[in-house]
N, C-alpha and C. Protein backbone atom coordinates (compact mmCIF):
# COMPACT_ATOMS: atom_id res chain seq x y z
N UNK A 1 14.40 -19.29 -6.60
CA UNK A 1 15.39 -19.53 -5.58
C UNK A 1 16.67 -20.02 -6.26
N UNK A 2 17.57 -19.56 -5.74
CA UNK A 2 19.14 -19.44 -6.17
C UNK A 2 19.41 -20.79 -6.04
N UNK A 3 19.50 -21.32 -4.82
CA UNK A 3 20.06 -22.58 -4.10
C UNK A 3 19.17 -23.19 -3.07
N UNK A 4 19.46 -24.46 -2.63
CA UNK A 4 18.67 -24.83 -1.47
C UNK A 4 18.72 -23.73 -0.18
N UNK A 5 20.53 -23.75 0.13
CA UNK A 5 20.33 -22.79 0.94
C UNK A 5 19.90 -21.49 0.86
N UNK A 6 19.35 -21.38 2.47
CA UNK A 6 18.26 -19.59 2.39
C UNK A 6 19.57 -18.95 2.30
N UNK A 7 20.84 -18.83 2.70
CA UNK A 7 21.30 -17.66 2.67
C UNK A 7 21.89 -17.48 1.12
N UNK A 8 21.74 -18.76 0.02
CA UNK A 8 21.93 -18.40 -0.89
C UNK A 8 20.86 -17.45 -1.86
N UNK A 9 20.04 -17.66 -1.12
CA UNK A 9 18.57 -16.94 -1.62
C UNK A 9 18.38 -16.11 -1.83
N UNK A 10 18.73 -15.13 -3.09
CA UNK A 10 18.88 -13.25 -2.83
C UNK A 10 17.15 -12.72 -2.40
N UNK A 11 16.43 -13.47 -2.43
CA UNK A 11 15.26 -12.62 -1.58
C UNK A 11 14.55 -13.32 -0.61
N UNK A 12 15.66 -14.29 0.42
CA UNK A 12 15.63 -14.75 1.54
C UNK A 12 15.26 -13.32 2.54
N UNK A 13 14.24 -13.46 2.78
CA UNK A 13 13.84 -12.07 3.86
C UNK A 13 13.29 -11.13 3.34
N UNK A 14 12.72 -11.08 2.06
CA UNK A 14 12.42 -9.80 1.73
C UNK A 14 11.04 -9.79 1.57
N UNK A 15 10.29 -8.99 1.91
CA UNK A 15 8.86 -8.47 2.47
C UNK A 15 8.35 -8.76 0.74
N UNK A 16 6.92 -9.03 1.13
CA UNK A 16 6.31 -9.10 0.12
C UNK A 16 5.91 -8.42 -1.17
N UNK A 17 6.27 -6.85 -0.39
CA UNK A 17 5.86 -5.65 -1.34
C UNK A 17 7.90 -5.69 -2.29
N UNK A 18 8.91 -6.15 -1.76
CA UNK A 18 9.84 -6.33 -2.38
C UNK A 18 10.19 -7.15 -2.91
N UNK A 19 9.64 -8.49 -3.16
CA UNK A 19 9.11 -9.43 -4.14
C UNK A 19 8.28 -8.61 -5.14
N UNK A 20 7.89 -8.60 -4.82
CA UNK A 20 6.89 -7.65 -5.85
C UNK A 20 8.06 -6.74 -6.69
N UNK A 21 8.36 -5.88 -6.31
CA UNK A 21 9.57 -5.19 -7.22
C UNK A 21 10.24 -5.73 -7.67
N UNK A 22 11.09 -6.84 -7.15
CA UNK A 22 11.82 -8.02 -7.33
C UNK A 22 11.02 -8.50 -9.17
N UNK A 23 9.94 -9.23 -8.62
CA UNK A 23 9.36 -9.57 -10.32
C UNK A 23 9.53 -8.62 -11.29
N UNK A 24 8.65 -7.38 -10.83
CA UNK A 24 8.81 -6.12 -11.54
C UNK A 24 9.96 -5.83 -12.48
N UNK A 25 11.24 -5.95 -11.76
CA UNK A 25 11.73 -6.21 -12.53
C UNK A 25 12.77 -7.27 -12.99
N UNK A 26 12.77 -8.14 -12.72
CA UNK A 26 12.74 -9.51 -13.63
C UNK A 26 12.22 -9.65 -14.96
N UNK A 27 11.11 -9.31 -14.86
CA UNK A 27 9.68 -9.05 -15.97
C UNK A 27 10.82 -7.96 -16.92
N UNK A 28 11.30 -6.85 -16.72
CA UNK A 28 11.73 -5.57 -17.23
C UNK A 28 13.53 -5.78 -17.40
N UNK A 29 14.27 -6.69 -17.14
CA UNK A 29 15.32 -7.08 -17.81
C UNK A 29 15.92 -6.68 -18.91
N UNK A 30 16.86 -5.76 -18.97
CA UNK A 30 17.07 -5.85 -20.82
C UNK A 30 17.66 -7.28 -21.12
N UNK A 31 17.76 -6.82 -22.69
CA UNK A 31 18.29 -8.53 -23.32
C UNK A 31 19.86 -8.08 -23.60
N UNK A 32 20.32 -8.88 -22.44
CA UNK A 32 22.00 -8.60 -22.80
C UNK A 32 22.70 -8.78 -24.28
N UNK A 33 22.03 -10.06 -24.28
CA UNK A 33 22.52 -10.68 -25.67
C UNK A 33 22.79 -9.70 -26.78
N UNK A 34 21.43 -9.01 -26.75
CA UNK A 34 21.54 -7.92 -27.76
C UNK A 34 21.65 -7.25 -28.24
N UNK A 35 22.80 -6.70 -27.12
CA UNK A 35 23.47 -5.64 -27.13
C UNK A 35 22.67 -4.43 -26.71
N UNK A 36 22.11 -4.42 -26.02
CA UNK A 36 21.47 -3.08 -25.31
C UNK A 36 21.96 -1.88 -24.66
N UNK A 37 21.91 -1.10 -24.91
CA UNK A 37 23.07 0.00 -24.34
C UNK A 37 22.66 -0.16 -22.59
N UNK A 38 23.52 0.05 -21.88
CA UNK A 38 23.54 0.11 -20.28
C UNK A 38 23.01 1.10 -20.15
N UNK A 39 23.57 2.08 -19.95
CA UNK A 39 22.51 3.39 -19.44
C UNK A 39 21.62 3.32 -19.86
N UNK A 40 20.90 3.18 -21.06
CA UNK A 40 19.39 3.58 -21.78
C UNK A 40 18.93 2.54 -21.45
N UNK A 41 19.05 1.03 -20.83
CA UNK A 41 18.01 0.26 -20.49
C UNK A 41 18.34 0.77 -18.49
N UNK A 42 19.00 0.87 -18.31
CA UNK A 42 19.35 1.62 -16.28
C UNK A 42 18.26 2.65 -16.49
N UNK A 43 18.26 3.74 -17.53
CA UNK A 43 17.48 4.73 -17.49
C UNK A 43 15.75 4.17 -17.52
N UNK A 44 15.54 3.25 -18.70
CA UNK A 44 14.70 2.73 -19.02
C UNK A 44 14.14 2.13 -18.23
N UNK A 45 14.78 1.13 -17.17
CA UNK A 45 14.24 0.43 -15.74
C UNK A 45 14.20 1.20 -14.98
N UNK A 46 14.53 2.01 -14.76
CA UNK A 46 14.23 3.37 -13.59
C UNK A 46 13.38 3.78 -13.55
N UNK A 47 12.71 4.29 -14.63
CA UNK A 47 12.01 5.12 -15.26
C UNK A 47 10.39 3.82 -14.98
N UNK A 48 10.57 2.85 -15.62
CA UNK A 48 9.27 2.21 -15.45
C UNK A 48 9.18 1.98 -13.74
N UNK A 49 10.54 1.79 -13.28
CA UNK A 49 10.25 1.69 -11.56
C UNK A 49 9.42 2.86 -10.66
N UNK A 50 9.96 4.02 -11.30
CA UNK A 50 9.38 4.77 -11.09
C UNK A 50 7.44 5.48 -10.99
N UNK A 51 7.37 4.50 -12.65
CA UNK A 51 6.09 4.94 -12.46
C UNK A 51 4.89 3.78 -11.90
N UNK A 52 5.99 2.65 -11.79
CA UNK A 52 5.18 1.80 -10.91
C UNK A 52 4.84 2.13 -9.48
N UNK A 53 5.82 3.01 -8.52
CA UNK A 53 6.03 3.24 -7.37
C UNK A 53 4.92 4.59 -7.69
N UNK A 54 4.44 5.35 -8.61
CA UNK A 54 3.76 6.28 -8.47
C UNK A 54 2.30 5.90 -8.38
N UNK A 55 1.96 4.10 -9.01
CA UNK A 55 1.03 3.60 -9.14
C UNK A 55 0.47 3.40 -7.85
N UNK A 56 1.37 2.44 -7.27
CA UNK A 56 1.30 1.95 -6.20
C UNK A 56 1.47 3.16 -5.16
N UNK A 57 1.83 4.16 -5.25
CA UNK A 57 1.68 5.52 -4.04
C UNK A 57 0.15 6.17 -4.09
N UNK A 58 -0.43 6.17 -5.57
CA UNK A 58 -1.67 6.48 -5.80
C UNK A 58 -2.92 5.75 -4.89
N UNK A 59 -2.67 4.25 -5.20
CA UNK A 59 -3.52 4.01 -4.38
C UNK A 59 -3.68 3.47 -3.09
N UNK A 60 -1.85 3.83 -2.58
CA UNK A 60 -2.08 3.81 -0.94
C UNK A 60 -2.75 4.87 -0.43
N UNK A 61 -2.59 6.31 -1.85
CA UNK A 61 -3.37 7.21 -1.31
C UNK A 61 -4.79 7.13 -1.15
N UNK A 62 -5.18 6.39 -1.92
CA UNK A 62 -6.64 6.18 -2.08
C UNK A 62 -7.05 5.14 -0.97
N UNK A 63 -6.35 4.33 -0.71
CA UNK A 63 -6.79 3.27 0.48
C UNK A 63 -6.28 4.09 1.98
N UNK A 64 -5.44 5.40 2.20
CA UNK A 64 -5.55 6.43 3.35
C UNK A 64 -6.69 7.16 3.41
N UNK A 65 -7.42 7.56 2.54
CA UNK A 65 -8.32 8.59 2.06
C UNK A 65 -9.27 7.88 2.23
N UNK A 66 -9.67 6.86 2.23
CA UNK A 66 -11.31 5.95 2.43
C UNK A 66 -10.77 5.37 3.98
N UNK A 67 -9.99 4.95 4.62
CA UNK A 67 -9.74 4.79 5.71
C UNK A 67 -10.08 6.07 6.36
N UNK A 68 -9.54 7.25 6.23
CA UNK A 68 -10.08 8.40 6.70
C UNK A 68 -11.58 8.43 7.08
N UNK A 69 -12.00 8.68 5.74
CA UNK A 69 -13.21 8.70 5.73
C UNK A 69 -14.04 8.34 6.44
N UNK A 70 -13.74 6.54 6.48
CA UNK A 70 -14.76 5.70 7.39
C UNK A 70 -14.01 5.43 8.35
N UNK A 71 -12.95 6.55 9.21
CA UNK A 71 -13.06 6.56 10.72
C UNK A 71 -13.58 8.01 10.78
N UNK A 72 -13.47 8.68 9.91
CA UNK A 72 -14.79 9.92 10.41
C UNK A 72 -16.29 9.27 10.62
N UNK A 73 -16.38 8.66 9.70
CA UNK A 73 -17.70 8.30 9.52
C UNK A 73 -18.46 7.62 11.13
N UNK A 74 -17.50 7.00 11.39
CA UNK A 74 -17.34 6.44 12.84
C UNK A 74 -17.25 7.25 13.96
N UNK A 75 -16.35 8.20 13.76
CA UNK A 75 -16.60 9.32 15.03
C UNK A 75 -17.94 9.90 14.87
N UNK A 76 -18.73 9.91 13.64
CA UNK A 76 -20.09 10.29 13.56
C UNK A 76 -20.98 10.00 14.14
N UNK A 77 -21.04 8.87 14.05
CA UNK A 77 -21.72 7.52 14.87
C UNK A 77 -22.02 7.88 16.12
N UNK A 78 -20.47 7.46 16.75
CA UNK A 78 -20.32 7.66 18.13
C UNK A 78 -20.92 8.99 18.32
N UNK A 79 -20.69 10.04 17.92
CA UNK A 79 -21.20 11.58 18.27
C UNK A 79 -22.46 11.17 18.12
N UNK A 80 -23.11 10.73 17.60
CA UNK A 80 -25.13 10.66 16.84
C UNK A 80 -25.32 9.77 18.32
N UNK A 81 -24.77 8.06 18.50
CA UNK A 81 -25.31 7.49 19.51
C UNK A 81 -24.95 8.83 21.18
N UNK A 82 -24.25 9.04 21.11
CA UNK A 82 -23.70 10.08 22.06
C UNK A 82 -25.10 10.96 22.60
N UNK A 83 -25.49 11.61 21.79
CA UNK A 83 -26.49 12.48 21.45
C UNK A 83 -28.07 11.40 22.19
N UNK A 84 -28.04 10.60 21.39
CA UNK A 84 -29.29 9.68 21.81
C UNK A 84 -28.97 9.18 23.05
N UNK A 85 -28.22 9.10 23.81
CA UNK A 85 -28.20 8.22 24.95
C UNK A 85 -28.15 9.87 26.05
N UNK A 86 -28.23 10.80 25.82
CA UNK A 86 -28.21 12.07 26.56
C UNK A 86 -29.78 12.16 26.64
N UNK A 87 -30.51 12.16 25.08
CA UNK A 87 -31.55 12.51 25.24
C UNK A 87 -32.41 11.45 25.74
N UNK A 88 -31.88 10.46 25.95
CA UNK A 88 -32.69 9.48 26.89
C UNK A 88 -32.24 9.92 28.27
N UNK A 89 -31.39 10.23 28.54
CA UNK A 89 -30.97 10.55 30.38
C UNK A 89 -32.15 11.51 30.15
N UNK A 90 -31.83 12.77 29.64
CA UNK A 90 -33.07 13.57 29.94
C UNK A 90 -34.26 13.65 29.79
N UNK A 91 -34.49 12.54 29.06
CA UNK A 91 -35.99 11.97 29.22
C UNK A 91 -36.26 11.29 30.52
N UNK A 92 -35.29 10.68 30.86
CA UNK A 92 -35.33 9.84 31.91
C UNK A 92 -35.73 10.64 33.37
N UNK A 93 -34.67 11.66 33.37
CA UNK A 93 -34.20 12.77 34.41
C UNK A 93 -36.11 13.08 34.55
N UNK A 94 -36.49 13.49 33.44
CA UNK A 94 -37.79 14.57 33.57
C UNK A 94 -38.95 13.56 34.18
N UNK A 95 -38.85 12.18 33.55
CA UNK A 95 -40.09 11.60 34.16
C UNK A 95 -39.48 11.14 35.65
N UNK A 96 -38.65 11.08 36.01
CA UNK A 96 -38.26 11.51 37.43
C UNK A 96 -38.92 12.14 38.74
C-alpha cells in the first residue's frame, strides 16, 4: 500500500485475480539501475504475462471441463433415478 489513504492505493479495488498479476509482475520488474533496455524488458514482461495468462487459461479450461463432466454425470443420475421411480409406478400400476 502506497499511503494510508485508499484512494492513494493503486490496487484499491482490484479483484483478486488482479492482485495476482499485480505481484506477477512486481516479482518480474526490470532493474532500472542497470540499465536495461525498455523495449526488451516491455517485450520481456509481456511475453512472461503472456504465458502466465496461458497457464492460468489452461486450467480454467480444465476446471470447465470437469465441471462439465460432473453436471453430465448428474443429469445421469437424475435420468437412472428417473427410470427407477417409473419402474416402480409400473410395478405399482400392475399389482393394482
Amino acid at each position: 500500500m502506497i499511503g494510508a489513504n485508499p484512494a492513494d492505493d493503486l490496487r484499491h479495488g482490484v479483484s483478486p485475480a488482479g492482485h495476482a498479476v499485480l505481484d506477477f509482475v512486481e516479482d518480474h520488474q526490470p532493474d532500472w539501475d542497470n540499465g536495461d533496455d525498455l523495449f526488451e524488458t516491455q517485450f520481456t514482461l509481456a511475453m512472461a504475462c503472456i504465458a502466465r495468462a496461458q497457464c492460468t487459461g489452461v486450467k480454467l479450461v480444465h476446471q470447465r471441463d470437469r465441471a462439465i463432466e460432473a453436471a453430465a454425470r448428474l443429469i445421469d443420475a437424475v435420468h437412472t433415478l428417473d427410470m427407477m421411480i417409473d419402474a416402480g409406478r409400473s410395478l405399482q400400476e400392475r399389482a393394482a
